[in-house]
N, C-alpha and C. Protein backbone atom coordinates (compact mmCIF):
# COMPACT_ATOMS: atom_id res chain seq x y z
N UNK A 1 -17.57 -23.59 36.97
CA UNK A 1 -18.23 -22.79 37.99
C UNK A 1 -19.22 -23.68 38.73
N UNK A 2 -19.02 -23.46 39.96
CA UNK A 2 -19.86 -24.38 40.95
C UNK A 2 -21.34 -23.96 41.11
N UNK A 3 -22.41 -24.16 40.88
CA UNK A 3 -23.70 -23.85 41.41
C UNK A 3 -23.81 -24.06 43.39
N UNK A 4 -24.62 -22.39 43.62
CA UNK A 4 -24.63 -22.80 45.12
C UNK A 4 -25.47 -24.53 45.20
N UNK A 5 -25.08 -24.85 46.27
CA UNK A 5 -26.07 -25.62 47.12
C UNK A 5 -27.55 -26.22 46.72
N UNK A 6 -28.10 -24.76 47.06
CA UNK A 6 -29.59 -24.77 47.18
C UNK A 6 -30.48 -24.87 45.59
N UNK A 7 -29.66 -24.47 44.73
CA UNK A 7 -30.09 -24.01 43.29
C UNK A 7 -29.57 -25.50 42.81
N UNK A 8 -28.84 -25.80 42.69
CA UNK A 8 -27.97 -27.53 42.58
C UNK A 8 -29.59 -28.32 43.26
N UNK A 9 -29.31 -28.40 44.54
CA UNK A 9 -30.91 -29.23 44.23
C UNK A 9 -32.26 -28.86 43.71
N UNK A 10 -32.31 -27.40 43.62
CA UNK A 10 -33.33 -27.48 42.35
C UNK A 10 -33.21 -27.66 41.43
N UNK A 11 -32.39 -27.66 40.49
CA UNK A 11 -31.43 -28.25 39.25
C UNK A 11 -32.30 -29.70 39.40
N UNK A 12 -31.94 -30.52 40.39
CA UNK A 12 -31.25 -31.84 40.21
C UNK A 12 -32.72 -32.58 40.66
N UNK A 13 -33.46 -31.71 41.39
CA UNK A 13 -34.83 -32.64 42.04
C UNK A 13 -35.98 -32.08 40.86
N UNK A 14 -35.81 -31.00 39.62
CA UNK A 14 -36.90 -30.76 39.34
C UNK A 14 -36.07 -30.24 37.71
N UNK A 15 -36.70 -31.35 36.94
CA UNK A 15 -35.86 -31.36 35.49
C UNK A 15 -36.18 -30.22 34.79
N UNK A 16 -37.89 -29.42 34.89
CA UNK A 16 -38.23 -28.54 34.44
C UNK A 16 -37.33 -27.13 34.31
N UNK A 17 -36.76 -27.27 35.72
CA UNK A 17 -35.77 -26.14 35.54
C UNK A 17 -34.37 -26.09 34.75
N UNK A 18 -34.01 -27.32 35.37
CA UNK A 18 -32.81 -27.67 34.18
C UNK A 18 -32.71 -27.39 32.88
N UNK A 19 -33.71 -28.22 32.01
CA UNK A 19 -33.98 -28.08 30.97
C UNK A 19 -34.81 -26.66 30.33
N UNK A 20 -34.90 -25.52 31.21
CA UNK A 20 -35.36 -24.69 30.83
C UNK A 20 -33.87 -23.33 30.77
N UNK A 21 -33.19 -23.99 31.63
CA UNK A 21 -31.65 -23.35 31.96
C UNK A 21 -31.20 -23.62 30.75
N UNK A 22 -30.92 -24.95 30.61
CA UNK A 22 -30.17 -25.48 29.58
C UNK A 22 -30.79 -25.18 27.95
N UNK A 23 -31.68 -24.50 27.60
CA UNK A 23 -32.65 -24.26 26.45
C UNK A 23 -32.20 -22.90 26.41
N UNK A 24 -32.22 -22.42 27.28
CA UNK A 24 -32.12 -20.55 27.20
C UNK A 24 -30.49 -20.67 27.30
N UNK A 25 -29.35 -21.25 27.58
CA UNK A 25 -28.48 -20.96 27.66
C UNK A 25 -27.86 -21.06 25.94
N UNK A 26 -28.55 -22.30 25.85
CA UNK A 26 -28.26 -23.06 24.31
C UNK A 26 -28.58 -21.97 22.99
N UNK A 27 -29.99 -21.10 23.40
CA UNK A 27 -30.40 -19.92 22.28
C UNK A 27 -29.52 -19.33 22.55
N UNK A 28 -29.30 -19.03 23.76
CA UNK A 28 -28.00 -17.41 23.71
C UNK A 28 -27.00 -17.63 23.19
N UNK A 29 -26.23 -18.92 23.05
CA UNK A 29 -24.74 -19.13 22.58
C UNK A 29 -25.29 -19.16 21.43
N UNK A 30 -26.61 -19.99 20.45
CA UNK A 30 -26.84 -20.05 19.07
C UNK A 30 -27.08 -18.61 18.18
N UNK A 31 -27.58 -17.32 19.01
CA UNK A 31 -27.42 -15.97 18.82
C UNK A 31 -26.26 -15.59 18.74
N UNK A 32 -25.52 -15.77 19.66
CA UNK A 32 -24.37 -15.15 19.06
C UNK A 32 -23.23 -15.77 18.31
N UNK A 33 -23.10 -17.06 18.10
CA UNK A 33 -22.68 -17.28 17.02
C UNK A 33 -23.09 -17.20 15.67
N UNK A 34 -24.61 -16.96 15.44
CA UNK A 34 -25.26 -16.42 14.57
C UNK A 34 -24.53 -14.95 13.68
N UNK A 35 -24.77 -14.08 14.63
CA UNK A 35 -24.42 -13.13 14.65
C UNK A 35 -22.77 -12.62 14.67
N UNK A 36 -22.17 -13.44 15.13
CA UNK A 36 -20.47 -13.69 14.72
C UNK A 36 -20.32 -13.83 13.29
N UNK A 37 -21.17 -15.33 13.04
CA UNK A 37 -21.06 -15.93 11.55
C UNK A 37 -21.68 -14.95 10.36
N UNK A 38 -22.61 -13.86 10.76
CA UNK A 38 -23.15 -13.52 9.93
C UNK A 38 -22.12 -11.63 9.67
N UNK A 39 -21.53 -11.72 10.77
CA UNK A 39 -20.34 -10.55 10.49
C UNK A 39 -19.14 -10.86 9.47
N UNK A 40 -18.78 -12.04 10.06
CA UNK A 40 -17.42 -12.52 9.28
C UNK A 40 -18.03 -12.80 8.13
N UNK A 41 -19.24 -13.23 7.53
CA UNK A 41 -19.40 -13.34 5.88
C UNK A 41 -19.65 -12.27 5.61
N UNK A 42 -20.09 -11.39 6.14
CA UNK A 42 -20.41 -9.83 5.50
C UNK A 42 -18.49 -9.04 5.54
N UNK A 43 -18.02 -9.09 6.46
CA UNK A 43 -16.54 -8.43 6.54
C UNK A 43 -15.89 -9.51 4.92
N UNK A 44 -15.76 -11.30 5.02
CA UNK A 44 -15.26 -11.75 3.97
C UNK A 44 -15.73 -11.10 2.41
N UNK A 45 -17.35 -10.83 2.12
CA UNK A 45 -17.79 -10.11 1.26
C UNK A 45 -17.30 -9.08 0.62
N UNK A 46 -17.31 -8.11 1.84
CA UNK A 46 -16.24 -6.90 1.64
C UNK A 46 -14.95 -7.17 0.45
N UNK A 47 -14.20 -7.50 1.46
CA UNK A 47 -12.94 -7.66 1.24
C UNK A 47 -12.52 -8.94 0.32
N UNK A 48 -13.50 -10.21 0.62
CA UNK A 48 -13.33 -11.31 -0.62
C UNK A 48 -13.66 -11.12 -1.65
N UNK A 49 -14.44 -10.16 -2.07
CA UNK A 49 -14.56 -10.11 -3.34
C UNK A 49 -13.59 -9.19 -4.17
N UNK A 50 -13.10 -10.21 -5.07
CA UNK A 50 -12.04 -9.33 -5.98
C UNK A 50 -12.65 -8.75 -7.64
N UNK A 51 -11.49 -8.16 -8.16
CA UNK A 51 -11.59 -7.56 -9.73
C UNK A 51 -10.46 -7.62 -10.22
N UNK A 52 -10.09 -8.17 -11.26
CA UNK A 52 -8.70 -8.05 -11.97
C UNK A 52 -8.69 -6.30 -12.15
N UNK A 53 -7.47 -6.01 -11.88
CA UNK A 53 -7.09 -4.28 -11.69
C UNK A 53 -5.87 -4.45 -12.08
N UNK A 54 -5.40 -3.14 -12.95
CA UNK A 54 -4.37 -3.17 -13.37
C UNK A 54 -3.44 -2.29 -12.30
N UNK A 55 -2.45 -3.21 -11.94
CA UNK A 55 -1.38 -2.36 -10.65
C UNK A 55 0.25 -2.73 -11.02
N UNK A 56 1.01 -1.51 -10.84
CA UNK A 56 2.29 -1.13 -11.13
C UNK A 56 3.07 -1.92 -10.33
N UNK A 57 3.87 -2.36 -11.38
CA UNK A 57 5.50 -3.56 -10.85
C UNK A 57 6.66 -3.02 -10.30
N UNK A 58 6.68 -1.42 -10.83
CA UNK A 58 7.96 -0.68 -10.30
C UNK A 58 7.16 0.61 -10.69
N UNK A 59 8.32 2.26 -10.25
CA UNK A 59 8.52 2.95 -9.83
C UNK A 59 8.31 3.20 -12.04
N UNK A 60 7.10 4.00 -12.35
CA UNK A 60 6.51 4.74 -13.90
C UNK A 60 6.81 6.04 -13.83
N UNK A 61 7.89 6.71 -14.75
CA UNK A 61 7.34 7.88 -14.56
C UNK A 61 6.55 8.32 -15.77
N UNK A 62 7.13 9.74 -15.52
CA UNK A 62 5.69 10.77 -16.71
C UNK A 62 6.43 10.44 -18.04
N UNK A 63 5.37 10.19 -18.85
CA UNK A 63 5.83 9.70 -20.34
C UNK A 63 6.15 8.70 -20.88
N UNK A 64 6.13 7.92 -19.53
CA UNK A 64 6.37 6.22 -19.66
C UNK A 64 4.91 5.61 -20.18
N UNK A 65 5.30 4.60 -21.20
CA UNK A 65 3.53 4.04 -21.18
C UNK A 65 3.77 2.76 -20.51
N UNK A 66 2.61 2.07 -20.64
CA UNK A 66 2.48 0.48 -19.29
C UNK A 66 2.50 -0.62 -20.32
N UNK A 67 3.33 -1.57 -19.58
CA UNK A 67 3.12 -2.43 -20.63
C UNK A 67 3.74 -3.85 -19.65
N UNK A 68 3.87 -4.91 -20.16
CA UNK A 68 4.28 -6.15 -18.80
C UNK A 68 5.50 -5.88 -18.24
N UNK A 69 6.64 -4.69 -19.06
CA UNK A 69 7.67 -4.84 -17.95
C UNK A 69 7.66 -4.09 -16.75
N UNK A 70 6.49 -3.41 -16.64
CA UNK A 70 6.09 -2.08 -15.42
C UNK A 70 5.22 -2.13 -14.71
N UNK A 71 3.83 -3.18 -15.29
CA UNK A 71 2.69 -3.14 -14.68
C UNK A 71 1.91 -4.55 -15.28
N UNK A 72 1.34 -4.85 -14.49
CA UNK A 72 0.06 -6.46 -14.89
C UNK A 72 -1.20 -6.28 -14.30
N UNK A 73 -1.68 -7.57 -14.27
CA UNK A 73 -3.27 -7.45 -13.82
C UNK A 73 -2.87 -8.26 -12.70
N UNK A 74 -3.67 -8.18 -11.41
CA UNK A 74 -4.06 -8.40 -10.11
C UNK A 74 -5.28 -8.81 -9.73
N UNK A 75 -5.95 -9.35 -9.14
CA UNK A 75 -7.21 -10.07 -8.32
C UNK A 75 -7.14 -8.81 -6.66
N UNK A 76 -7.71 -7.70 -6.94
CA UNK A 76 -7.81 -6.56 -6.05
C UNK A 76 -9.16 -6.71 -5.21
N UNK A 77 -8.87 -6.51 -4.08
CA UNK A 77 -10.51 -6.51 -3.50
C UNK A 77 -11.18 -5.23 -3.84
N UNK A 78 -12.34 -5.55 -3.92
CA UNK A 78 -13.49 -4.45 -4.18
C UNK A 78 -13.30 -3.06 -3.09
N UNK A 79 -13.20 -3.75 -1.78
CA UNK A 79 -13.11 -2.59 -0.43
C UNK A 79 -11.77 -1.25 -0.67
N UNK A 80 -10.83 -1.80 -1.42
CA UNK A 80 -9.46 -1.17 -1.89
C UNK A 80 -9.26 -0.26 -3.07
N UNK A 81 -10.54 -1.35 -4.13
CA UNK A 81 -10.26 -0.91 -5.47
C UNK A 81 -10.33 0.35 -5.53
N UNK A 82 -9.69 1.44 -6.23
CA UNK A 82 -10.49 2.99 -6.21
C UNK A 82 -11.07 3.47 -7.56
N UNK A 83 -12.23 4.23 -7.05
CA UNK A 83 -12.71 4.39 -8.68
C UNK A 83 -12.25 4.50 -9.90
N UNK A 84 -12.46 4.10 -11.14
CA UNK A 84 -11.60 4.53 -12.34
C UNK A 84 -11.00 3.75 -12.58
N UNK A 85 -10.47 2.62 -11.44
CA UNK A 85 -9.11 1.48 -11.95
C UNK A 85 -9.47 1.01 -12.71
N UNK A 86 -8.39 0.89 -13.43
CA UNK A 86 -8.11 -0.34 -15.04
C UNK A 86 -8.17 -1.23 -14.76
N UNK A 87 -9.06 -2.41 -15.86
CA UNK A 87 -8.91 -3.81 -15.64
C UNK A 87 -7.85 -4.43 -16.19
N UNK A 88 -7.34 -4.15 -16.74
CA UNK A 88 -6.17 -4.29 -17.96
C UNK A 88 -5.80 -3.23 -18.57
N UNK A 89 -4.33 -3.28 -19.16
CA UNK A 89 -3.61 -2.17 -19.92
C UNK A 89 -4.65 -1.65 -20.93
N UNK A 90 -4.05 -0.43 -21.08
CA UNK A 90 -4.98 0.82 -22.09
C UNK A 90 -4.72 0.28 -22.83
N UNK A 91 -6.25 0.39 -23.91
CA UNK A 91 -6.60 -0.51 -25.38
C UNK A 91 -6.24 0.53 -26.37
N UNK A 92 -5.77 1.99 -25.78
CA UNK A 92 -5.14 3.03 -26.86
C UNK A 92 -3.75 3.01 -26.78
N UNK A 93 -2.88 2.98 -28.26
CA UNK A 93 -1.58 2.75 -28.34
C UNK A 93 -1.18 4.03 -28.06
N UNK A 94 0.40 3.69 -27.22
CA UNK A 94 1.02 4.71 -26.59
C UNK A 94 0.33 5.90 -25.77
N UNK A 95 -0.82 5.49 -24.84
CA UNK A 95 -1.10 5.71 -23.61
C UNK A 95 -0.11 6.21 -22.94
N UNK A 96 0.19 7.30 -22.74
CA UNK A 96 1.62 7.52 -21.58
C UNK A 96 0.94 7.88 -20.67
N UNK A 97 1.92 7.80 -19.14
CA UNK A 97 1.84 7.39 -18.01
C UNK A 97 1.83 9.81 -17.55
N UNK A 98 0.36 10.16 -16.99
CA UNK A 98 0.90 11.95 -16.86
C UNK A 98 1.40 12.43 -15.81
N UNK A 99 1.21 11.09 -14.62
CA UNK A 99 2.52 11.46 -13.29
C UNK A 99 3.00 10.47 -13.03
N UNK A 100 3.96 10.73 -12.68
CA UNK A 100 4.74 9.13 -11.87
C UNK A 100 3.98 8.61 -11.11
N UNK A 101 4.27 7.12 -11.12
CA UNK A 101 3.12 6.22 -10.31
C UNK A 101 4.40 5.61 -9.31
N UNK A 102 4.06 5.41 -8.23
CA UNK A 102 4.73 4.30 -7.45
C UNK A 102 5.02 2.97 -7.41
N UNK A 103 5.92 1.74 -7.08
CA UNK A 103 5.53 0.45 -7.43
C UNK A 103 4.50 0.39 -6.56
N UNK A 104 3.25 -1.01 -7.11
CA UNK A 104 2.25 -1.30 -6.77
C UNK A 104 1.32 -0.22 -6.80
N UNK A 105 1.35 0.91 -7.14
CA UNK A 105 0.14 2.01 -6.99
C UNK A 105 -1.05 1.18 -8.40
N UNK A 106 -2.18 0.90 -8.05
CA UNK A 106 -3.41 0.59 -8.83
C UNK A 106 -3.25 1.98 -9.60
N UNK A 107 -3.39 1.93 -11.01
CA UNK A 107 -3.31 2.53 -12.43
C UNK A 107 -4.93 2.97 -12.04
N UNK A 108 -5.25 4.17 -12.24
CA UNK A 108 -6.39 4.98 -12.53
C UNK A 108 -7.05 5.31 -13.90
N UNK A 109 -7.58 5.72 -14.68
CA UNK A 109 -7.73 6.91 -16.20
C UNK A 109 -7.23 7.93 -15.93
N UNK A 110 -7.54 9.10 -14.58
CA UNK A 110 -7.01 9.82 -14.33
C UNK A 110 -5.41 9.77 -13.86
N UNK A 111 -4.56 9.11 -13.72
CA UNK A 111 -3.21 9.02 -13.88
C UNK A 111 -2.75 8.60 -15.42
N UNK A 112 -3.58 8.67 -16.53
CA UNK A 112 -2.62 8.59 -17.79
C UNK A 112 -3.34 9.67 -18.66
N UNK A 113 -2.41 10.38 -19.37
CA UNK A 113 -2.33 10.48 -20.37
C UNK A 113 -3.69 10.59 -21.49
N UNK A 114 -4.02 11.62 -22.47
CA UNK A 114 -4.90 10.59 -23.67
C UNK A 114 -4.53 10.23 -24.51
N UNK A 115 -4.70 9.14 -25.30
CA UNK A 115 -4.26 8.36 -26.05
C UNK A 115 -4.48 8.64 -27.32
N UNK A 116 -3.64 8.04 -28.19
CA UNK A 116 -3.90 8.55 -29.91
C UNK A 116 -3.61 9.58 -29.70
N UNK A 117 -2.74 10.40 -29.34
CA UNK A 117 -2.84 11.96 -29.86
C UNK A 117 -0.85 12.33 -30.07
N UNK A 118 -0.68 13.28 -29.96
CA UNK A 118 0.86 13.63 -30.43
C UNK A 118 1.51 13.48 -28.95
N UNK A 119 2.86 13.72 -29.26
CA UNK A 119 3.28 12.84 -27.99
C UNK A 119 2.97 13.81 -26.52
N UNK A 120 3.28 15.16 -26.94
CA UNK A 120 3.13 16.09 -25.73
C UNK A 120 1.48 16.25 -25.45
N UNK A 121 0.65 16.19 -26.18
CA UNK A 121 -0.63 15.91 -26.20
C UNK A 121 -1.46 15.10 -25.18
N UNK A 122 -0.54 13.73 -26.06
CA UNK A 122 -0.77 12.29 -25.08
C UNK A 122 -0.43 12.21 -23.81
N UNK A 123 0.42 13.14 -22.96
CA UNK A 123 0.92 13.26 -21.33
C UNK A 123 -0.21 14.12 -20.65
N UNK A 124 -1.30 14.90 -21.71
CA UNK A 124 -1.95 15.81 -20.88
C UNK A 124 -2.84 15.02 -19.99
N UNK A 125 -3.48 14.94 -18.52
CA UNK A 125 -4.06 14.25 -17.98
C UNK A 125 -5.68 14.40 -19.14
N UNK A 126 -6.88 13.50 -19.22
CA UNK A 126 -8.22 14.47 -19.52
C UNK A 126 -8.57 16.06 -18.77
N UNK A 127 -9.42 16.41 -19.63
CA UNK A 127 -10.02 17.80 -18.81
C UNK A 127 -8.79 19.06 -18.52
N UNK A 128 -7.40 18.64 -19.45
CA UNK A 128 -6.60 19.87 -19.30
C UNK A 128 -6.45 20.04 -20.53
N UNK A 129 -5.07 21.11 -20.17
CA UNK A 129 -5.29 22.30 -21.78
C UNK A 129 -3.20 21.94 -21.40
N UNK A 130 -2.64 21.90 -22.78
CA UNK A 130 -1.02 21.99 -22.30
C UNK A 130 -0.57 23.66 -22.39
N UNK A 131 -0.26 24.46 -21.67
CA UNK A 131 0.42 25.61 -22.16
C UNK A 131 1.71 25.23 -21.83
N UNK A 132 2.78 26.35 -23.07
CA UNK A 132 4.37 26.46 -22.58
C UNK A 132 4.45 27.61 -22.18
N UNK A 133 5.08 27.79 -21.08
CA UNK A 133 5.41 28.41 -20.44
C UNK A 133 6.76 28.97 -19.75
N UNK A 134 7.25 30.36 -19.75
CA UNK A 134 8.97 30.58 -19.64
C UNK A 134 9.38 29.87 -18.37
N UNK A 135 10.66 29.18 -18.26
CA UNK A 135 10.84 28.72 -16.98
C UNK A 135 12.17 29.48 -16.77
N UNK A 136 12.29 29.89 -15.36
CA UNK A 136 13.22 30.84 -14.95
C UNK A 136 14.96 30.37 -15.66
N UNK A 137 15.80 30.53 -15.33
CA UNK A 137 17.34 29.74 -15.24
C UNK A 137 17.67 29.32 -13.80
N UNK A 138 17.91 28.56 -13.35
CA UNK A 138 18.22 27.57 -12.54
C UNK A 138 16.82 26.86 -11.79
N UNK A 139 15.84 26.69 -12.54
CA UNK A 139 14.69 26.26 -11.97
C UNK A 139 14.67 24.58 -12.09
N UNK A 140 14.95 23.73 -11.64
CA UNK A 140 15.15 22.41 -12.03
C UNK A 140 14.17 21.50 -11.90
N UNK A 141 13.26 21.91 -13.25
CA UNK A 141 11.69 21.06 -13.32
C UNK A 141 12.03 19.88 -13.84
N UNK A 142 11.21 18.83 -13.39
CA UNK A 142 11.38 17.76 -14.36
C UNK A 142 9.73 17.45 -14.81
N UNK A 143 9.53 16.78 -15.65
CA UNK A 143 8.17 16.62 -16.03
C UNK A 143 7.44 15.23 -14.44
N UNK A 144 6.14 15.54 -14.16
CA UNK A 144 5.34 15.23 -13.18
C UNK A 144 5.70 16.38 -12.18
N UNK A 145 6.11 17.15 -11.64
CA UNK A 145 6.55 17.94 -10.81
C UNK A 145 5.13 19.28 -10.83
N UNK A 146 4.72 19.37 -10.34
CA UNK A 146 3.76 20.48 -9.60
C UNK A 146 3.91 22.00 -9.61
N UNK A 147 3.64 22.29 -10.34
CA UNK A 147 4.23 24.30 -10.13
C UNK A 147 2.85 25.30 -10.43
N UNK A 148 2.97 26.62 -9.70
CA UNK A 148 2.04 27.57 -9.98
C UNK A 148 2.85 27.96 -11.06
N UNK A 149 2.08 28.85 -12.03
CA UNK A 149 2.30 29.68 -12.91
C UNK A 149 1.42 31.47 -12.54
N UNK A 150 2.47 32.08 -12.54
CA UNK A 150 2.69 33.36 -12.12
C UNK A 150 3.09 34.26 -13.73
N UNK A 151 1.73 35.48 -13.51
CA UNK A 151 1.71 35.96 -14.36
C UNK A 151 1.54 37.66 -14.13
N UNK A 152 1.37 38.72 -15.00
CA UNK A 152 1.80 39.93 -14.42
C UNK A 152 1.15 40.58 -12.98
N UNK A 153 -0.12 39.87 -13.28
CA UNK A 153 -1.25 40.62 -12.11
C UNK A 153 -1.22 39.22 -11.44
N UNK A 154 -0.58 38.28 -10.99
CA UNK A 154 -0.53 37.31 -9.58
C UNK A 154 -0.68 35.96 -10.19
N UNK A 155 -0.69 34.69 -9.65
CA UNK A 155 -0.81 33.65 -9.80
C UNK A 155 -2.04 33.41 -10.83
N UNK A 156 -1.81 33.14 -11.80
CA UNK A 156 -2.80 32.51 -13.40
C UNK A 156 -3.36 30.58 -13.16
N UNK A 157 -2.59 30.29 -12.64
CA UNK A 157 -2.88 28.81 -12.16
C UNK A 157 -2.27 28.13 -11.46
N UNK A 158 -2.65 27.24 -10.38
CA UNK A 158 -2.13 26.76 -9.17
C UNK A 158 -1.98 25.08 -9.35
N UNK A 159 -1.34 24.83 -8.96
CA UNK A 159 -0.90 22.98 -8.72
C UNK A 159 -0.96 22.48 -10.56
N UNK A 160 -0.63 23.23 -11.42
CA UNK A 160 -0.36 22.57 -12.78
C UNK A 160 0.62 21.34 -12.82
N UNK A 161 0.84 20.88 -13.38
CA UNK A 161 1.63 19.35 -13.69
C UNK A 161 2.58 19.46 -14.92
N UNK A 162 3.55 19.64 -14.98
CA UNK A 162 4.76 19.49 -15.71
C UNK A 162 4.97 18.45 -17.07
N UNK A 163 4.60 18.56 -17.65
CA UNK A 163 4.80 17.47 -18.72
C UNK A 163 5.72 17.16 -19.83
N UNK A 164 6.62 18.49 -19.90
CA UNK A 164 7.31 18.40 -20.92
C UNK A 164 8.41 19.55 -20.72
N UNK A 165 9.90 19.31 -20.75
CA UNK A 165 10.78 20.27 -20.22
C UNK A 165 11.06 20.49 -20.88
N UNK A 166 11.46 21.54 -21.76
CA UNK A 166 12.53 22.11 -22.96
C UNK A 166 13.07 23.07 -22.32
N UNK A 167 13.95 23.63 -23.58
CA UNK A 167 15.46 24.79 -22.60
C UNK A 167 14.62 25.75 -22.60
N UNK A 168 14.67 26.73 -21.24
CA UNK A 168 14.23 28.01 -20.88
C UNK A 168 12.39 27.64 -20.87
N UNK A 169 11.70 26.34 -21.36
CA UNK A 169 10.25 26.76 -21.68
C UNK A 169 9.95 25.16 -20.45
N UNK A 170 8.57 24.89 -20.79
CA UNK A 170 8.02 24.38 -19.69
C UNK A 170 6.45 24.25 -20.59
N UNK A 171 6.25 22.61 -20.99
CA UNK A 171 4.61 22.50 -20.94
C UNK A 171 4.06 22.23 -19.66
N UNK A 172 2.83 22.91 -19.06
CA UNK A 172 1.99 22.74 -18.53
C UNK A 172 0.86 22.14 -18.59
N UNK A 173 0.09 21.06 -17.67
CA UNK A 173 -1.11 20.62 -17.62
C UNK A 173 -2.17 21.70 -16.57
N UNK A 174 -2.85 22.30 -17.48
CA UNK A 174 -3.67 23.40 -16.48
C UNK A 174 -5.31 22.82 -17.21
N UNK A 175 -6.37 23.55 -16.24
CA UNK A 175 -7.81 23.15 -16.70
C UNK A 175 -7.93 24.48 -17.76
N UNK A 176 -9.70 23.83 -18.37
CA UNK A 176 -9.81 24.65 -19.55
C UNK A 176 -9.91 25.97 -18.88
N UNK A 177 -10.58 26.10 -17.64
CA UNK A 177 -10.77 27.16 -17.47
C UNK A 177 -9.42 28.20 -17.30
N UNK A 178 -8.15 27.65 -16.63
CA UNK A 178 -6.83 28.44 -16.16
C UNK A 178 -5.95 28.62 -17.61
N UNK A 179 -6.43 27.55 -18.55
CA UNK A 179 -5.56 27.51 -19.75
C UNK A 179 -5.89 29.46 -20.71
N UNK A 180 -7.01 29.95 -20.55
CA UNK A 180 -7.30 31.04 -21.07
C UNK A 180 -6.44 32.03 -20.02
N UNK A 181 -6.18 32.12 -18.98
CA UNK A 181 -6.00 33.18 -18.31
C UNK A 181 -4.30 32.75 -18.44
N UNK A 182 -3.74 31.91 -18.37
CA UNK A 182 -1.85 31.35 -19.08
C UNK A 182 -1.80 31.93 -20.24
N UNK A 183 -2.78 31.41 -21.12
CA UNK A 183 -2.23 32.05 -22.81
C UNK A 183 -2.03 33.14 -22.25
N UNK A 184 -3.35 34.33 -21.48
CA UNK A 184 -3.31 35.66 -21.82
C UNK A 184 -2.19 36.42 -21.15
N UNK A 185 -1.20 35.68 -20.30
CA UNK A 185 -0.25 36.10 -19.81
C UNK A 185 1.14 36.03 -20.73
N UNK A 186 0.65 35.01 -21.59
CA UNK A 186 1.82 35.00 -22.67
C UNK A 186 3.27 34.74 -22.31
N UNK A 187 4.14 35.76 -22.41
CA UNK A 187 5.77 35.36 -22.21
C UNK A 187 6.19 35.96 -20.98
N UNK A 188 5.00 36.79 -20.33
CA UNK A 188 5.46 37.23 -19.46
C UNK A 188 4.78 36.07 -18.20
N UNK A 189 4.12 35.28 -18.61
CA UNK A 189 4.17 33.95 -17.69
C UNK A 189 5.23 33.20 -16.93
N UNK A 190 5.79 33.06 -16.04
CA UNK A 190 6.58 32.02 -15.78
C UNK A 190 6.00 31.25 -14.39
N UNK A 191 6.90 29.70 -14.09
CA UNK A 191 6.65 28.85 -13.43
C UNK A 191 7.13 28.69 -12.16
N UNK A 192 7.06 28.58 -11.25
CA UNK A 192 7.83 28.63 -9.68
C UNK A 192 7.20 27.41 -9.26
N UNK A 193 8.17 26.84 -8.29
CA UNK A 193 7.51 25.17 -7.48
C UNK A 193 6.67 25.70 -6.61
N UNK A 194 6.06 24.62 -6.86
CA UNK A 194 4.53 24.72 -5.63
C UNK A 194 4.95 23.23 -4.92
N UNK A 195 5.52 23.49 -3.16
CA UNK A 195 5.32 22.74 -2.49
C UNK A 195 4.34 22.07 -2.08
């Protein structure tokens, strides 16, 4: 860019100005590269900082436990990680897996199972209760699958989790609180999909 004329010989006959151009131009570019440099280490922060997290190799379902042929440890950034993730496989034997996980889905607490306990036990997520429950004839549950349970006076519990299929019956993962109002429906309980 050309300087007019007139400003060019003040430039050029009187250094004071120059060098006062050239000083203020020099802070403004040193501001904002400042301020560039000091974004990109705060954005690298973010996102550079990792955690070994335990994340899925393939497609887990319900009742599966984790182990190196399904899942390993990873260097996850912090900005991604989601609460609860595992640093490594569960230190309780036969941990099963209480919904299907996706490949690569980061392993939660709340996606398994508790551990040490009997096997239909061990699929219940924490903080539920298992009820069995009648399942219609041609209802085609598989365990992880989602269903209300419907009882004489209307729906007893909503979005339960499937854990265990037997003929005509159905364990359920419901909370403590829905698990009292399932028992009290008893046999006249049954299960319908919840889209």
């Amino acid at each position: 860019m050309r300087l007019p004329h007139r400003l060019r010989r003040v430039v050029a006959t009187r250094p004071i100005v120059y060098w006062t151009v050239t000083i203020a131009v020099a802070a403004g570019t040193a501001t904002v590269v400042q301020r560039a440099t000091a974004d990109a280490a705060e954005t690298r922060h973010r996102w550079g900082d990792t955690r070994p997290t335990l994340v899925t190799l393939r497609a887990v379902g319900t009742g599966e436990t984790l182990g190196p042929s399904n899942a390993e440890v990873r260097d996850v950034p912090l900005a991604v990680r989601p609460d609860g993730a595992l640093d490594g496989l569960p230190a309780e034997p036969n941990r099963a897996v209480a919904v299907p996980l996706v490949a690569g889905e980061v392993v939660t607490a709340a996606r398994l199972g508790r551990g040490g306990r009997s096997e239909v036990a061990g699929l219940l997520p924490e903080g539920t209760r298992g009820i069995a429950v009648a399942v219609p004839d041609g209802l085609p549950l598989q365990p992880g699958d989602t269903v209300d349970v419907i009882g004489p006076t209307g729906v007893v519990a909503r979005g339960a989790t499937v854990v265990r299929v037997g003929e005509q019956t159905a364990v359920v993962a419901v909370s403590a609180a829905e698990a009292v109002d399932v028992a009290a429906a008893g046999s006249d309980a049954v299960v319908v999909l919840a889209p």
